[in-house]
Every structure is written in structure tokens, then in C-alpha cells.
N, C-alpha and C. Protein backbone atom coordinates (compact mmCIF):
# COMPACT_ATOMS: atom_id res chain seq x y z
N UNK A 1 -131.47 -4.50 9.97
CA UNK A 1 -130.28 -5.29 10.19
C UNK A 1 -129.14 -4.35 10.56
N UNK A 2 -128.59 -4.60 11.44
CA UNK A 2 -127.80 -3.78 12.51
C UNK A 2 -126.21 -4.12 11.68
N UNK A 3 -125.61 -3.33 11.00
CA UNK A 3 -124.36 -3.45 10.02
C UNK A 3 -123.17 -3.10 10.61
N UNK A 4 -122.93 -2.19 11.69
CA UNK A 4 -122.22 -1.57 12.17
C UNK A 4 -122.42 -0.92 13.61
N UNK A 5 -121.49 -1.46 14.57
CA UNK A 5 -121.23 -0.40 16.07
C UNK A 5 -119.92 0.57 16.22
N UNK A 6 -119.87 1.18 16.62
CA UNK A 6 -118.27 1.50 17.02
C UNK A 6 -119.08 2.98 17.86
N UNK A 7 -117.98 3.82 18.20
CA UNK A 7 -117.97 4.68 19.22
C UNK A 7 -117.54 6.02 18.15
N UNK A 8 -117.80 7.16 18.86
CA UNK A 8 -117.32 8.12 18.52
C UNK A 8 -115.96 8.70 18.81
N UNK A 9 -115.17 8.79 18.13
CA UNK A 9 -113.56 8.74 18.27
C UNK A 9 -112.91 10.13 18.49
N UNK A 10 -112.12 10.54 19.61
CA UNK A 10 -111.97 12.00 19.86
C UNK A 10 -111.42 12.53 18.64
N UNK A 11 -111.22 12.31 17.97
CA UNK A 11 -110.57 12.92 16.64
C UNK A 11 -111.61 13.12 15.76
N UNK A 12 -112.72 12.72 15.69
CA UNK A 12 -114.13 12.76 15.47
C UNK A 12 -114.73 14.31 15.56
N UNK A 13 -114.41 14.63 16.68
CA UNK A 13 -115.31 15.99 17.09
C UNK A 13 -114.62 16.92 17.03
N UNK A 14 -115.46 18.06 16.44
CA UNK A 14 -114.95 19.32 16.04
C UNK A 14 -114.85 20.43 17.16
N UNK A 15 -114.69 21.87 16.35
CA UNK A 15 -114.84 22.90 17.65
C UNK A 15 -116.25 23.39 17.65
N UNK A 16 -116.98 22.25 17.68
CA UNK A 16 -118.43 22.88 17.77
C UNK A 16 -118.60 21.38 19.01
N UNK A 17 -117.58 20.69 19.57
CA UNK A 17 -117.70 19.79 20.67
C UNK A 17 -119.08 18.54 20.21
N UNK A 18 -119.31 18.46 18.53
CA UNK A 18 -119.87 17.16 18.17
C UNK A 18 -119.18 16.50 17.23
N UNK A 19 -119.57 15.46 17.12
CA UNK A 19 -118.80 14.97 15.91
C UNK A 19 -118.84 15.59 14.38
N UNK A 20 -118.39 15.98 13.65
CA UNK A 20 -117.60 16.71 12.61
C UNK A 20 -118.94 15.82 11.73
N UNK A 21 -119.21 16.83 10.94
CA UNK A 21 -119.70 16.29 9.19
C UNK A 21 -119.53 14.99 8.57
N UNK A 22 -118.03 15.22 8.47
CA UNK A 22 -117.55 14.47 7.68
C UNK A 22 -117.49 13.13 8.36
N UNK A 23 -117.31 13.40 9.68
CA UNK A 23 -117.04 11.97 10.01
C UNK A 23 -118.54 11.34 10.14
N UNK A 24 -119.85 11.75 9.95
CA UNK A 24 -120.88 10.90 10.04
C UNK A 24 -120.84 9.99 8.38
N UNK A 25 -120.37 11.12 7.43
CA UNK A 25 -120.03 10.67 6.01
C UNK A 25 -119.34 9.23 6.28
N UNK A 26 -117.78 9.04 6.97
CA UNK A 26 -117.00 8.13 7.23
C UNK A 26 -117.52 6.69 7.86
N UNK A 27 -118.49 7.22 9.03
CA UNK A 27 -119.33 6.10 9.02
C UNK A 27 -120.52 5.34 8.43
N UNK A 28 -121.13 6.25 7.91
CA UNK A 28 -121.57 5.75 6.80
C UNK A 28 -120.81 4.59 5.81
N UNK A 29 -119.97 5.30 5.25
CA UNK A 29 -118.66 4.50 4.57
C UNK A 29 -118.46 2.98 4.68
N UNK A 30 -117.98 3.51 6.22
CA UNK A 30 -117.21 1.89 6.80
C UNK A 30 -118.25 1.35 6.66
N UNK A 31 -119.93 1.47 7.10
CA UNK A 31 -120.93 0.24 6.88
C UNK A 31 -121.30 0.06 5.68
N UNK A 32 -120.65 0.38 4.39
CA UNK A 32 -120.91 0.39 3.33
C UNK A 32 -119.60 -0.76 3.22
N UNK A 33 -118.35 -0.63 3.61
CA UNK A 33 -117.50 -1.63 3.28
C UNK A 33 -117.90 -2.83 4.15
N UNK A 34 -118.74 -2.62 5.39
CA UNK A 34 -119.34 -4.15 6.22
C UNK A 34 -120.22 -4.24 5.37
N UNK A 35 -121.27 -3.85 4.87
CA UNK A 35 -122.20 -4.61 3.76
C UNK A 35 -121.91 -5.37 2.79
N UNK A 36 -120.26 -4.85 2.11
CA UNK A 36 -120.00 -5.70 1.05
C UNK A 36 -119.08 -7.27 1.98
N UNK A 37 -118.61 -6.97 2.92
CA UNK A 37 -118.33 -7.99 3.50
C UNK A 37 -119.40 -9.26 3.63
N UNK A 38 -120.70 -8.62 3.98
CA UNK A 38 -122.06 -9.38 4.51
C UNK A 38 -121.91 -10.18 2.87
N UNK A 39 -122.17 -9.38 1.86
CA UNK A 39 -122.50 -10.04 0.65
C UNK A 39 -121.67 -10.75 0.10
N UNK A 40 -120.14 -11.34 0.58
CA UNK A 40 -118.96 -11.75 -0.11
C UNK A 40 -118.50 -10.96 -0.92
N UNK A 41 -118.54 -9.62 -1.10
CA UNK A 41 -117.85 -9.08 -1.39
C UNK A 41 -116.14 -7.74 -0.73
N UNK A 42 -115.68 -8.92 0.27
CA UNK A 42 -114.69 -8.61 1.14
C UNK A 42 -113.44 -8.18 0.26
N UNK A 43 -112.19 -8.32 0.67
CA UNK A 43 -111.26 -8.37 0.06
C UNK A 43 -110.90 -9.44 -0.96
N UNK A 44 -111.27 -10.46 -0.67
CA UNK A 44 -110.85 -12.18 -1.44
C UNK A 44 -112.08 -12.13 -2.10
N UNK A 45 -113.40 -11.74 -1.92
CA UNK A 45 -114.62 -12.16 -2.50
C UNK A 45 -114.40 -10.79 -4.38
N UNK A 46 -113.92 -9.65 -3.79
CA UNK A 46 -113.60 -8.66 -4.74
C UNK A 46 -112.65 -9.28 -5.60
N UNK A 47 -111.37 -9.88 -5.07
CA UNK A 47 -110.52 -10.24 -5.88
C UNK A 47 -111.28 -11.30 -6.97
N UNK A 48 -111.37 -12.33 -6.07
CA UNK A 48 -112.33 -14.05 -6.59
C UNK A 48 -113.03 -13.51 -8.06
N UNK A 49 -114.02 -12.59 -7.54
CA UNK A 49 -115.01 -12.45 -8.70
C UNK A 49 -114.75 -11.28 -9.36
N UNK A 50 -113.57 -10.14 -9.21
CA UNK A 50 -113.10 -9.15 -10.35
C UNK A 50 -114.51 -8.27 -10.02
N UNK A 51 -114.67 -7.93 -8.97
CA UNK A 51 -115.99 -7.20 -8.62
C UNK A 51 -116.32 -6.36 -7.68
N UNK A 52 -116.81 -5.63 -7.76
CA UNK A 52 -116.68 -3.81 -6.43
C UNK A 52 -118.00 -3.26 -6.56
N UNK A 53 -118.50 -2.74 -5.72
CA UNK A 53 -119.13 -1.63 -5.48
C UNK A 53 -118.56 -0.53 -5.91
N UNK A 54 -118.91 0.72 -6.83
CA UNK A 54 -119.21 1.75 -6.34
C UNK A 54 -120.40 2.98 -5.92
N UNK A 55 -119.81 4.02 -4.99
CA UNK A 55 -120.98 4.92 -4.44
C UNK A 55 -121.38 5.86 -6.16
N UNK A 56 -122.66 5.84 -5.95
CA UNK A 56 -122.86 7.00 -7.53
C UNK A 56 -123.56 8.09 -6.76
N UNK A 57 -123.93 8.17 -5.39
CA UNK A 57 -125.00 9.65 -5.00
C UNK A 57 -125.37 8.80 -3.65
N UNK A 58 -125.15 10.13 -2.64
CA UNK A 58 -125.56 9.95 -0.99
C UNK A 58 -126.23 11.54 -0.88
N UNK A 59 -127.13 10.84 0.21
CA UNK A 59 -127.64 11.95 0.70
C UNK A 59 -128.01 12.13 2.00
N UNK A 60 -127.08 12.74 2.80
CA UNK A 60 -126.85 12.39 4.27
C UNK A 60 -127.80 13.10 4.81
N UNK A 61 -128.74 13.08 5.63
CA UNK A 61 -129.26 14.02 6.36
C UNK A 61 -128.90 14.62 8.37
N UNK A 62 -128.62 14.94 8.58
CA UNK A 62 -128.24 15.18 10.24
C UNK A 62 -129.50 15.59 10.62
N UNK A 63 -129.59 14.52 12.25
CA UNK A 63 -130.53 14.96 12.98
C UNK A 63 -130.43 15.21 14.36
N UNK A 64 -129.18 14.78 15.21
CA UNK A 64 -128.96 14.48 16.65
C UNK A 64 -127.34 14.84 16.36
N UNK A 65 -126.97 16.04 17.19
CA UNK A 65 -125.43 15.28 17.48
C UNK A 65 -124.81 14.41 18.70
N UNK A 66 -123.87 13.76 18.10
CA UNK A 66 -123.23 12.88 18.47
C UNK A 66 -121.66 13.09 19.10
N UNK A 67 -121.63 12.75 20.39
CA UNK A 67 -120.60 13.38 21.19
C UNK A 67 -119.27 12.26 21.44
N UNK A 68 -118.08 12.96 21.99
CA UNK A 68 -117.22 12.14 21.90
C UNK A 68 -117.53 10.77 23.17
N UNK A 69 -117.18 9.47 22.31
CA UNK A 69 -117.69 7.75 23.38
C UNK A 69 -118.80 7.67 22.98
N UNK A 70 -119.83 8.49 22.54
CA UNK A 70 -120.97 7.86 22.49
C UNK A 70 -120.65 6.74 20.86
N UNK A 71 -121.72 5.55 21.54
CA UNK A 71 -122.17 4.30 21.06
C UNK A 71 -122.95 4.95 19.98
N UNK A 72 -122.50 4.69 18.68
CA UNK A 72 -123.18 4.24 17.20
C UNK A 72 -123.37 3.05 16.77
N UNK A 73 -124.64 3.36 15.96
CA UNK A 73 -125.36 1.73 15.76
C UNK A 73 -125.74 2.07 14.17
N UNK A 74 -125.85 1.32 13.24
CA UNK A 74 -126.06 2.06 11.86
C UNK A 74 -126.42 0.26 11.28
N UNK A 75 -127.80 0.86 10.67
CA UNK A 75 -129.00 -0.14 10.38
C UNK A 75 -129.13 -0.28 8.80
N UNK A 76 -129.16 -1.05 7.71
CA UNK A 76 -129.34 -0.79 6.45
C UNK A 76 -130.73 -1.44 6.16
N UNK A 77 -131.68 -0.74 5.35
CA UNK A 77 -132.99 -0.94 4.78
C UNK A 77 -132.38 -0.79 3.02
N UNK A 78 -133.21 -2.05 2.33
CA UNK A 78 -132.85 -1.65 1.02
C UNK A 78 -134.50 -1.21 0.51
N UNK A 79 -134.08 -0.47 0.23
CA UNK A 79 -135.09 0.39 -0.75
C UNK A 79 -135.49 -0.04 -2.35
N UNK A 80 -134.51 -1.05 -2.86
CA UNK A 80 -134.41 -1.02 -4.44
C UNK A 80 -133.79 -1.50 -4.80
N UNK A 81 -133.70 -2.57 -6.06
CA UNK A 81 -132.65 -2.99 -6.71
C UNK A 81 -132.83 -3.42 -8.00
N UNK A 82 -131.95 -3.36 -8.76
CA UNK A 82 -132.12 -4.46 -9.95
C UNK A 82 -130.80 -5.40 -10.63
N UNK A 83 -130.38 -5.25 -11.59
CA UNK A 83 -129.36 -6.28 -12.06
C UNK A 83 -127.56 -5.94 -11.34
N UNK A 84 -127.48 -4.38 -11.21
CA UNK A 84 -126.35 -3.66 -10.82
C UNK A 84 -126.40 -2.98 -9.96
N UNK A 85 -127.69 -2.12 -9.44
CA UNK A 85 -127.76 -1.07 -8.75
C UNK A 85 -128.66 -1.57 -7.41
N UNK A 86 -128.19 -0.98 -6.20
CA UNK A 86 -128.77 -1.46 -5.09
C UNK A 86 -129.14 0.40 -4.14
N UNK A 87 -130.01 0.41 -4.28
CA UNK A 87 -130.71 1.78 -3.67
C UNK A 87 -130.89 1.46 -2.01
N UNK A 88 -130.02 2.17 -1.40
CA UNK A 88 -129.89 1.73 0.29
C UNK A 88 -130.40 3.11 1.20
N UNK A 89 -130.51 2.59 2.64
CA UNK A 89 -131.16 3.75 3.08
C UNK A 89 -130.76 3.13 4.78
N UNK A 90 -129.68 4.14 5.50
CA UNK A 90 -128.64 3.60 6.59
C UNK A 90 -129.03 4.26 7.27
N UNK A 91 -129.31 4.03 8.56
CA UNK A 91 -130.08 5.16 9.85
C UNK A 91 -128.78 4.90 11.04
N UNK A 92 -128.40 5.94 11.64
CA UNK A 92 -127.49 5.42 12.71
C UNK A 92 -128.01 6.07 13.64
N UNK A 93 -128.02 5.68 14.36
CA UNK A 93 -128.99 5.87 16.11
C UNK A 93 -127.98 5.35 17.03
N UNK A 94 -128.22 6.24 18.24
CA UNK A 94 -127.78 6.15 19.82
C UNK A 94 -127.45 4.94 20.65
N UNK A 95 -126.95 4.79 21.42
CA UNK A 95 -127.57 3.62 22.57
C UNK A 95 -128.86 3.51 22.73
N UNK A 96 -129.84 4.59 23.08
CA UNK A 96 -131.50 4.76 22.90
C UNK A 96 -132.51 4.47 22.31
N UNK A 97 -131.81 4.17 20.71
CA UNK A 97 -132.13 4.06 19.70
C UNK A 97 -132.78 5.51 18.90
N UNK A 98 -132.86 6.65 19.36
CA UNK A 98 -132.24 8.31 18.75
C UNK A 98 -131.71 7.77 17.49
N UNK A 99 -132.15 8.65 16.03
CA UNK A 99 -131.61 8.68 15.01
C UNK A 99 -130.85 9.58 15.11
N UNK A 100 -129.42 9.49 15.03
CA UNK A 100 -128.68 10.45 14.95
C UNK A 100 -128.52 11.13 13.25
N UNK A 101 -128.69 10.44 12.48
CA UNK A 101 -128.59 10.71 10.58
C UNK A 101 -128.83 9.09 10.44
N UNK A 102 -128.97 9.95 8.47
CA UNK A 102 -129.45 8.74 7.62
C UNK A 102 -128.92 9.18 6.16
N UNK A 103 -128.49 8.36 5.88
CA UNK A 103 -127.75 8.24 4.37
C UNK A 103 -128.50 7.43 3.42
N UNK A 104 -129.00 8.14 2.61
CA UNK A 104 -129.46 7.03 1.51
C UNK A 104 -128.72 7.19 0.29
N UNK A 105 -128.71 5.63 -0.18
CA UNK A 105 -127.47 5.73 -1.28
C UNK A 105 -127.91 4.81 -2.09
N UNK A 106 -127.27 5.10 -3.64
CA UNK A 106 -127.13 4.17 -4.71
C UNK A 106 -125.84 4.05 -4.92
N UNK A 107 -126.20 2.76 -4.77
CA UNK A 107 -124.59 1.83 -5.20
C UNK A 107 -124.68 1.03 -6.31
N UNK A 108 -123.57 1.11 -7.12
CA UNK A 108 -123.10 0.01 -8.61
C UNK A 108 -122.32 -0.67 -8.77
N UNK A 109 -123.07 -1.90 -9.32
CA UNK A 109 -121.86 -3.28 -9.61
C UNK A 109 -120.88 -2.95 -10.78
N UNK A 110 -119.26 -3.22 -10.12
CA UNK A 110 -118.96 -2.80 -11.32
C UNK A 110 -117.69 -3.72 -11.46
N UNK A 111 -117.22 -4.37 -12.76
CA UNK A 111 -116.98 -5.35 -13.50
C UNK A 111 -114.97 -4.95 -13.15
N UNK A 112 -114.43 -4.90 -12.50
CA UNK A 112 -113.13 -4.53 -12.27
C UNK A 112 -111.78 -4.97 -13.31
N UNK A 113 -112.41 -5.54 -13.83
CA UNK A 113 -111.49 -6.18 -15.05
C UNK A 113 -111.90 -5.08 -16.18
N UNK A 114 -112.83 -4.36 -16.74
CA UNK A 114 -113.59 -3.55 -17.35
C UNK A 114 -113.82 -2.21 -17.08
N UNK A 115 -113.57 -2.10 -15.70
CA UNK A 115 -113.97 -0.96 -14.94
C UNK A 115 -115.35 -0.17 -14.87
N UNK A 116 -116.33 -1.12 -16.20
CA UNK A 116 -117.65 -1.11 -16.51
C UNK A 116 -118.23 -1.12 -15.49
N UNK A 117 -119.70 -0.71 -15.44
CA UNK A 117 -120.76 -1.51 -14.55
C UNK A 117 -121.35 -2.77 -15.24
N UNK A 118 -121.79 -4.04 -14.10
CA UNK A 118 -121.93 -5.04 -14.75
C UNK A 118 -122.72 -5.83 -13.47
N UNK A 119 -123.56 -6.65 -14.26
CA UNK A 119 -125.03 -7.41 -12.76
C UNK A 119 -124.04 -8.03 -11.59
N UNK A 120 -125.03 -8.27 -10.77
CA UNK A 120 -124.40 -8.61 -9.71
C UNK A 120 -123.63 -10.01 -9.88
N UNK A 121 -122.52 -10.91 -9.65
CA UNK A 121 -122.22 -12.11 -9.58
C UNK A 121 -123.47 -12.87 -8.78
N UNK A 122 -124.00 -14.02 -9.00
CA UNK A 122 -124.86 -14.32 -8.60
C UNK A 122 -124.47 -15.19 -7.15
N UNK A 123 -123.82 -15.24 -6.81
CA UNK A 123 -123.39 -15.88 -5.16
C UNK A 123 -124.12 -13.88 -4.36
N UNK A 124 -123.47 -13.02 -4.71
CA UNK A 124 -123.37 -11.48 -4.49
C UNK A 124 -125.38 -11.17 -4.79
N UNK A 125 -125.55 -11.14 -5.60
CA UNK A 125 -127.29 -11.46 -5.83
C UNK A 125 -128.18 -11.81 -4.55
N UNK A 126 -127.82 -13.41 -4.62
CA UNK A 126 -128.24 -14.11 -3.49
C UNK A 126 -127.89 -13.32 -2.04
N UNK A 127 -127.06 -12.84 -2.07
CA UNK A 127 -126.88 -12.22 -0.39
C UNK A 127 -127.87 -11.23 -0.42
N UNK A 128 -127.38 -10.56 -1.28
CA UNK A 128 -128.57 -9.24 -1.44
C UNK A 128 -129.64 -9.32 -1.37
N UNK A 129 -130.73 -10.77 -1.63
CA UNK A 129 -131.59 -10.38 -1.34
C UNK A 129 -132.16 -11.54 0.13
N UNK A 130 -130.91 -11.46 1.13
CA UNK A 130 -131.14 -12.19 1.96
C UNK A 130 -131.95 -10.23 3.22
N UNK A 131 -131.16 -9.42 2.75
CA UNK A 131 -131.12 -7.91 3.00
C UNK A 131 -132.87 -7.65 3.39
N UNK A 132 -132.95 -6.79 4.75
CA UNK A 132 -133.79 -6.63 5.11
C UNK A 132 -134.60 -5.58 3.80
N UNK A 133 -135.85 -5.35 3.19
CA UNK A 133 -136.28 -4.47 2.49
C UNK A 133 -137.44 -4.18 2.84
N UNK A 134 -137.50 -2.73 1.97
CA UNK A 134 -138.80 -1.80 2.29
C UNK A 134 -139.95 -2.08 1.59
N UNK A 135 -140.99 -2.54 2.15
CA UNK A 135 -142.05 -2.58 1.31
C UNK A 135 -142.56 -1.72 0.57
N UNK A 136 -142.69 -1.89 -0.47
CA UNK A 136 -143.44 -0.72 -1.42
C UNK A 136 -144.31 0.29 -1.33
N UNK A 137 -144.19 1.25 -0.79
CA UNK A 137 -144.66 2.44 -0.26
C UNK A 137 -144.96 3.17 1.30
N UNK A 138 -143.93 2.14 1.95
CA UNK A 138 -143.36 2.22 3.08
C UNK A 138 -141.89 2.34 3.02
N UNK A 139 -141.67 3.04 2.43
CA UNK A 139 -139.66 3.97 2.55
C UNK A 139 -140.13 4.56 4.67
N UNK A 140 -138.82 4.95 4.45
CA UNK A 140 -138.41 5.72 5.71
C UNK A 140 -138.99 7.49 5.18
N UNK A 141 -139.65 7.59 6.11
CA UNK A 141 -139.91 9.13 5.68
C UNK A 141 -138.92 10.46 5.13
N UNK A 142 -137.67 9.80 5.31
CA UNK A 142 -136.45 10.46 4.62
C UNK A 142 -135.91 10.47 3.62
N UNK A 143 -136.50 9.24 3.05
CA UNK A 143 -136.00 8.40 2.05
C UNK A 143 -136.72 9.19 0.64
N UNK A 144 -135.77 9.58 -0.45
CA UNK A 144 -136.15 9.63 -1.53
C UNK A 144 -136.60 11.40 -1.72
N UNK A 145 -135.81 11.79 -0.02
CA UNK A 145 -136.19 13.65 -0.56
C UNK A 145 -135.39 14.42 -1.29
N UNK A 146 -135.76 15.70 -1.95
CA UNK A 146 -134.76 16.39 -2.45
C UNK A 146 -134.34 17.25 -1.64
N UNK A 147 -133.14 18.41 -1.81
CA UNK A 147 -133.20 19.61 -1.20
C UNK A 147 -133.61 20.62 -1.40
N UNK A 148 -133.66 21.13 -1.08
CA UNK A 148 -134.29 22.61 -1.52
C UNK A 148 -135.27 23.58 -0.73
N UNK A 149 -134.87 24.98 -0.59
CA UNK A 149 -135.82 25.53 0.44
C UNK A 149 -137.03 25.89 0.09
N UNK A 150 -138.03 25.43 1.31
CA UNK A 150 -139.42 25.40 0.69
C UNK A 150 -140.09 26.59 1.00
N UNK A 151 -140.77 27.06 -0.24
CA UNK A 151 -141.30 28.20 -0.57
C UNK A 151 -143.04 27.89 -0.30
């Protein structure tokens, strides 16, 4: 499910003439704030139900750079979930469809009146599992690595 387009923004790219680190981080981001949109959890849906996302651990990987105008496309697979926590896994690719990176992330429901974590509101539930998912032992081959140099 296709979450996010936009372009690469000259303020984007560094003096290495690709887009900067951080800003693949940023997009990532923003399709993390269109996901909670997808689920009613927008601005009014956060207020309504006293309820937020937050990020607890990303793990970006770079594979293609990405130049200034070029077309981004950024796809979400859920990997996982249970009462609070939603384990995601975001690929953003080219016009070509080229993976440019992939972010996989755990995200938490959390109770804003409390500042707790707390289950999903169940309208917020229901969206979630309208969400394209990974079948069980079919992750993305990226999905779920550590770092570390291999010996």
C-alpha cells in the first residue's frame, strides 16, 4: 500500500549531490504521520480519542541514492502487531520501482491523557488491520536485521 509520493526537495541534497541522511529519515516520518491519518488518527482523530503514536526504534537501511526532483514512492508492509505495538516495514522506491531504503519500525499506542502506553482505540484497531501484512515467514529480506560487521 503506496502511503506516500512527493519529490526530492533541493534543500534535500547534500555536498555529496544526493539526498542527505537525514532527509530519507524525514520521509520516512511524514509516511508515518500519513499512516496515522489512514487509521483516524489525524489531528481531530488524536484529539477525539486522547491518542498518538509513538516511534520506540527505526532502522533505516540505504540502498540507491536519490537525486534532486526525483519521484519518491514509500510503501508500508506490517510485519506485527498486538494490543499497542504495530511493527512496520516502509520501502521507498523510484519512479522504476528501485528501492531506494527501507525503514523498519516499532510504533506505540499511547494514552495522551496518561502519557502511558495503552491498546489501540478500537475504530484505530480496525484500520490497522485493514493494512497490507506479511505473511509469516515471508518478511522483506531486510526486515528484522541487526548491525554489525560480519566476521
Amino acid at each position: 500500500m503506496t502511503l506516500l509520493t512527493t519529490r526530492v526537495a533541493p534543500e534535500w541534497v547534500d555536498y555529496n549531490g544526493h539526498m542527505n541522511d537525514a532527509e530519507y529519515a524525514r520521509v520516512f516520518s511524514l509516511t508515518v504521520d500519513t499512516l496515522m491519518e489512514r487509521i483516524g488518527l489525524d489531528a481531530e482523530g488524536r484529539e477525539r480519542q486522547a491518542y498518538t503514536l509513538f516511534t520506540l526504534e527505526t532502522h533505516l537501511c540505504y540502498r540507491r541514492e536519490a537525486h534532486q526532483g526525483q519521484a519518491l514512492e514509500v510503501e508500508v508492509l506490517l510485519l506485527d502487531r498486538d494490543a499497542k505495538r504495530l511493527h512496520l516495514f516502509f520501502t521507498m522506491s523510484d519512479a522504476a520501482g528501485e528501492t531506494l531504503a527501507t525503514s523498519e519500525q516499532m510504533l506505540m499506542g499511547i494514552d495522551t491523557a496518561s502519557h502511558r502506553p495503552a491498546p489501540f482505540p478500537a475504530e484505530v484497531a480496525a484500520a490497522i488491520a485493514t493494512l497490507p501484512q506479511a505473511e509469516a515467514g515471508a518478511w522483506p529480506a531486510a526486515a528484522g536485521r541487526r548491525i554489525g560487521i560480519p566476521r
